[in-house]
Protein backbone atom coordinates (compact mmCIF):
# COMPACT_ATOMS: atom_id res chain seq x y z
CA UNK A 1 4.56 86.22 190.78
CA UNK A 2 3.31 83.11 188.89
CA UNK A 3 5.71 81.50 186.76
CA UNK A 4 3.63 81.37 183.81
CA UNK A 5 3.33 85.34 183.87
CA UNK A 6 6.77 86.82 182.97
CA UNK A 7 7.93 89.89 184.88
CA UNK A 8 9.86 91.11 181.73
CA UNK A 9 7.42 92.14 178.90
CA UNK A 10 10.48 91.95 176.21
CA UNK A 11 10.55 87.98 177.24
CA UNK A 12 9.51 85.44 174.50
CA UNK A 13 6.97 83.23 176.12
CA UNK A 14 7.07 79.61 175.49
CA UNK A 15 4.25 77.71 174.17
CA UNK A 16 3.26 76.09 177.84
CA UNK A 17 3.01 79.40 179.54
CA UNK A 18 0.75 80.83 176.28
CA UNK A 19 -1.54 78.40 177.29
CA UNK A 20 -1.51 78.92 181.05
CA UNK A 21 -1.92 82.69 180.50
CA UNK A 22 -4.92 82.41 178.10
CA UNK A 23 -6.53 79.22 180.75
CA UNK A 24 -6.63 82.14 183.06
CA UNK A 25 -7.71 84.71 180.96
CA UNK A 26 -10.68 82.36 180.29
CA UNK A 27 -11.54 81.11 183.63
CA UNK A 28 -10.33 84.02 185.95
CA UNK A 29 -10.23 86.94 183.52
CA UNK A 30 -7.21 87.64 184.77
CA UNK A 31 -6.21 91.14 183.50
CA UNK A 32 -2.26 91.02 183.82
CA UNK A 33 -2.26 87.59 182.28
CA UNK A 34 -4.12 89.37 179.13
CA UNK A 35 -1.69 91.63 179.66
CA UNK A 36 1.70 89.32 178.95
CA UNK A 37 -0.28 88.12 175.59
CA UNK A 38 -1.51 91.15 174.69
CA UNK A 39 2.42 92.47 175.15
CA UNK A 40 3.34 89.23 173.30
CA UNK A 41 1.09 89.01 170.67
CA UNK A 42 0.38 92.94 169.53
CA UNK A 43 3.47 93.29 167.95
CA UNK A 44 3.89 89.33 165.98
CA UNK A 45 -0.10 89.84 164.95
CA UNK A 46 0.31 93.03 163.32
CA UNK A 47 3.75 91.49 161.50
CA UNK A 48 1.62 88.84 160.22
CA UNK A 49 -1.14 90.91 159.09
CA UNK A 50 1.19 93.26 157.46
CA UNK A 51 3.01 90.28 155.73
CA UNK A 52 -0.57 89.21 154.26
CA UNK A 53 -0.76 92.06 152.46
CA UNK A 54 -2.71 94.75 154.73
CA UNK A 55 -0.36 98.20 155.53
CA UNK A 56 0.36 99.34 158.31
CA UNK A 57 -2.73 101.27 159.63
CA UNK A 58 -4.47 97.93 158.71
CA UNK A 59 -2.30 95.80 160.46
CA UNK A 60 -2.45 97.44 163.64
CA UNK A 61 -6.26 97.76 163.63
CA UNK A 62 -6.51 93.98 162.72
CA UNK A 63 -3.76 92.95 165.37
CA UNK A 64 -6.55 94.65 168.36
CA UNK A 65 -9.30 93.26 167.71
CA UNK A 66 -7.55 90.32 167.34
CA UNK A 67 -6.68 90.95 171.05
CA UNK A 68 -9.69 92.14 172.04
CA UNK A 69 -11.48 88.96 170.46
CA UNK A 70 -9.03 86.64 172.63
CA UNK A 71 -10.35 88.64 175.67
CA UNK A 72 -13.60 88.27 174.82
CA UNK A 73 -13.82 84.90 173.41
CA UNK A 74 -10.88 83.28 175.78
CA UNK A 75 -13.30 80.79 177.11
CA UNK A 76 -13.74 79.12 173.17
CA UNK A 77 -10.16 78.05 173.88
CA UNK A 78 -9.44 74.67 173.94
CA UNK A 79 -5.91 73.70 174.42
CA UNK A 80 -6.40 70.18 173.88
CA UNK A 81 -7.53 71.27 170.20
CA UNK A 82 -4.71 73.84 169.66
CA UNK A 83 -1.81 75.97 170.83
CA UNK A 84 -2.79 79.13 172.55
CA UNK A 85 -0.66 80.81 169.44
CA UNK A 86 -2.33 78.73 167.03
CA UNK A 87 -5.88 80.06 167.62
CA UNK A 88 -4.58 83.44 168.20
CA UNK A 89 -3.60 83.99 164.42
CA UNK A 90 -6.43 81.77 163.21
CA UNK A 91 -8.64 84.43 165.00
CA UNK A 92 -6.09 87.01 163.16
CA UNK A 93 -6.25 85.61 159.79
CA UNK A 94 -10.36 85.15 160.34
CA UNK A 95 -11.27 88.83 161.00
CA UNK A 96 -8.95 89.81 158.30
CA UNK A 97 -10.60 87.97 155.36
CA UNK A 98 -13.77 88.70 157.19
CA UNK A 99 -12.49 92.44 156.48
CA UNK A 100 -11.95 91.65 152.94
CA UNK A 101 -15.20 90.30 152.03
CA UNK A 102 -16.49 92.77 153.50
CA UNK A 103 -14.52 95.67 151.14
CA UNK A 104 -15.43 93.79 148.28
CA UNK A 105 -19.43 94.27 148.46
CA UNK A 106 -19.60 97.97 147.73
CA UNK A 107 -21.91 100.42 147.38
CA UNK A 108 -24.05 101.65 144.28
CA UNK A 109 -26.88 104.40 143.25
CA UNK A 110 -29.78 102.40 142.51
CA UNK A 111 -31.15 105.39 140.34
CA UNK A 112 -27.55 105.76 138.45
CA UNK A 113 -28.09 104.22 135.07
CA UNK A 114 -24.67 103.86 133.95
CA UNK A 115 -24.24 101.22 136.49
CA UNK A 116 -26.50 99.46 134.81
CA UNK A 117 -25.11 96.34 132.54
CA UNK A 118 -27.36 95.26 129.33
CA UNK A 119 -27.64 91.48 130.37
CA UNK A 120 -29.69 90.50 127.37
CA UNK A 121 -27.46 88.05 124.80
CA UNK A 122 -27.70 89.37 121.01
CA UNK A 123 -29.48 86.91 118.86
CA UNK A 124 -26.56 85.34 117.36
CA UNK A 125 -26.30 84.56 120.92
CA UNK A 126 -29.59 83.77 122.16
CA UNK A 127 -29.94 81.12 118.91
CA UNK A 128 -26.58 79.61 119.92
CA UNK A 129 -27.32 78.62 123.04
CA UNK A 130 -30.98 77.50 121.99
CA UNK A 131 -28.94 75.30 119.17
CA UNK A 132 -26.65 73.89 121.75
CA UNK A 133 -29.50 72.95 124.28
CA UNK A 134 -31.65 71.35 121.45
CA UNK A 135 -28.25 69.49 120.57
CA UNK A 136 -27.97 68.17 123.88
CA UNK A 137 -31.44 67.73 124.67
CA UNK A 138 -31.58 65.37 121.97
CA UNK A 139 -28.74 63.31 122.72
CA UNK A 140 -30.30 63.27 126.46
CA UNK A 141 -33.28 61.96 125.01
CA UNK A 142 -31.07 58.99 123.41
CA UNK A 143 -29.69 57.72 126.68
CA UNK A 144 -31.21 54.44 128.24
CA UNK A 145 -34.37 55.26 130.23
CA UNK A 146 -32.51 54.18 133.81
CA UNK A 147 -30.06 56.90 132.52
CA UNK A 148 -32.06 59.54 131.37
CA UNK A 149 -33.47 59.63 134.65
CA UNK A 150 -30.63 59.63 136.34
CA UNK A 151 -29.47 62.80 134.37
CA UNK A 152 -33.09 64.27 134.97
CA UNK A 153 -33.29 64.31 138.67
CA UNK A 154 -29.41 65.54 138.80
CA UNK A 155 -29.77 68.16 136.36
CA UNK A 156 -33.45 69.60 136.03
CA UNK A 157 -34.61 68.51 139.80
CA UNK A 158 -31.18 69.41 141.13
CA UNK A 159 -30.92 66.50 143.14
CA UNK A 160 -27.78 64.97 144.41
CA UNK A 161 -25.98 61.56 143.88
CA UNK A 162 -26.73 60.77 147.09
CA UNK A 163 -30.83 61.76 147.02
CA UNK A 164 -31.11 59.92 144.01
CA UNK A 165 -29.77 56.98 145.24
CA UNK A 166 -32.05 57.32 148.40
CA UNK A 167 -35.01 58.64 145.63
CA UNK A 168 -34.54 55.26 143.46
CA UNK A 169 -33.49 53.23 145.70
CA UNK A 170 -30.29 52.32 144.29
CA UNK A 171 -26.80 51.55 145.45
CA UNK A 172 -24.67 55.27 145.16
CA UNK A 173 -22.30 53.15 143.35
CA UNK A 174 -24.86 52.47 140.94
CA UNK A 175 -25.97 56.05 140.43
CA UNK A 176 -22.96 57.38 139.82
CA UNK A 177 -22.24 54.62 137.85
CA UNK A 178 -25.24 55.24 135.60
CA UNK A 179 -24.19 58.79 135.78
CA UNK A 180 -20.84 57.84 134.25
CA UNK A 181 -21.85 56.21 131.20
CA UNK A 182 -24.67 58.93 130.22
CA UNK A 183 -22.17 61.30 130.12
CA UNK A 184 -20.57 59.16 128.00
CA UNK A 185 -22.76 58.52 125.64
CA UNK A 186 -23.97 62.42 125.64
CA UNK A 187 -20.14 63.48 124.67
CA UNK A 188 -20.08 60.85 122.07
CA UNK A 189 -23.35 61.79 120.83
CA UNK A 190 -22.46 65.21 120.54
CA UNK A 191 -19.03 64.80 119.01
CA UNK A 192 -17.68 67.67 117.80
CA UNK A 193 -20.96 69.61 116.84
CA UNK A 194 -20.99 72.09 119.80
């Protein structure tokens, strides 16, 4: 029998023979060397999913398709990149928080009305915020003009330090620079008034 596959299933298996088992499982599918990890890993996996949080019925669902993901995705391994137990909880700890995204989008009645949330602002709201925006619009309209539009393509054109640079041909130093001292002069502009 192969050294690297253990003839007692209750052995621990060091981190070299991990790696040899799951370098077979990926280039000889080799069944009883999925076998020794799936013996190995089952039990830790499901201890580790548990101790995230998930109970029990969770944790042992988690811990095989974990198992059957390192079957079927053994040749993504890369040992040079990471331990074979390394990328066996990362896959682990993956499909769980895929699981939990997934829980949190949840289903609704489109037609049910008390699901439905009034969105509109009241109009001590609404005449806030317009009060604010003319506030800052106006202390926007203050800045130097190599400022302003600066602020402009960042904030209305939604462009990024980095496009504007490339947009006005400009150092990023000096965008971000520029950036700096508009938001400056904006905050001490506005003082305390919003």
């Amino acid at each position: 029998m192969d050294q690297a596959i253990k003839s007692n299933p209750t052995e621990v298996l060091d981190s070299q023979q991990m790696t040899a088992l799951l370098v077979r499982v990926s280039k000889e599918r080799d069944k009883q060397a999925f076998a020794c990890l799936f013996q190995h890993f089952a039990p830790r996996v499901k201890s580790y999913i548990f101790k995230l949080g998930s109970d029990e019925a969770m944790a042992e669902e988690l811990a095989q398709q974990t198992l059957l993901q390192v079957w079927r995705k053994a040749h993504l391994f890369d040992d040079s990149k990471a331990a074979a137990s390394t990328w066996i909880f990362r896959i682990a700890r993956n499909l769980r928080l895929d699981l939990i995204r997934k829980e949190k989008h949840f289903e609704y009645d489109d037609h049910d009305l008390t699901q439905i949330e009034d969105e509109s602002d009241s109009p001590e709201k609404h005449l806030d915020r317009m009060q604010h925006t003319a506030i800052v619009r106006e202390a926007v309209s203050q800045l130097p003009p190599e400022q302003a539009e600066i602020v402009h393509l960042s904030f209305y054109e939604g462009l990024s330090h980095g496009d504007i640079a490339e947009r006005l041909d400009l150092p990023l130093g000096t965008v971000k620079s520029r950036m700096r001292l508009a938001f400056k002069r904006v905050k001490d502009s506005i003082g305390g008034t919003l």
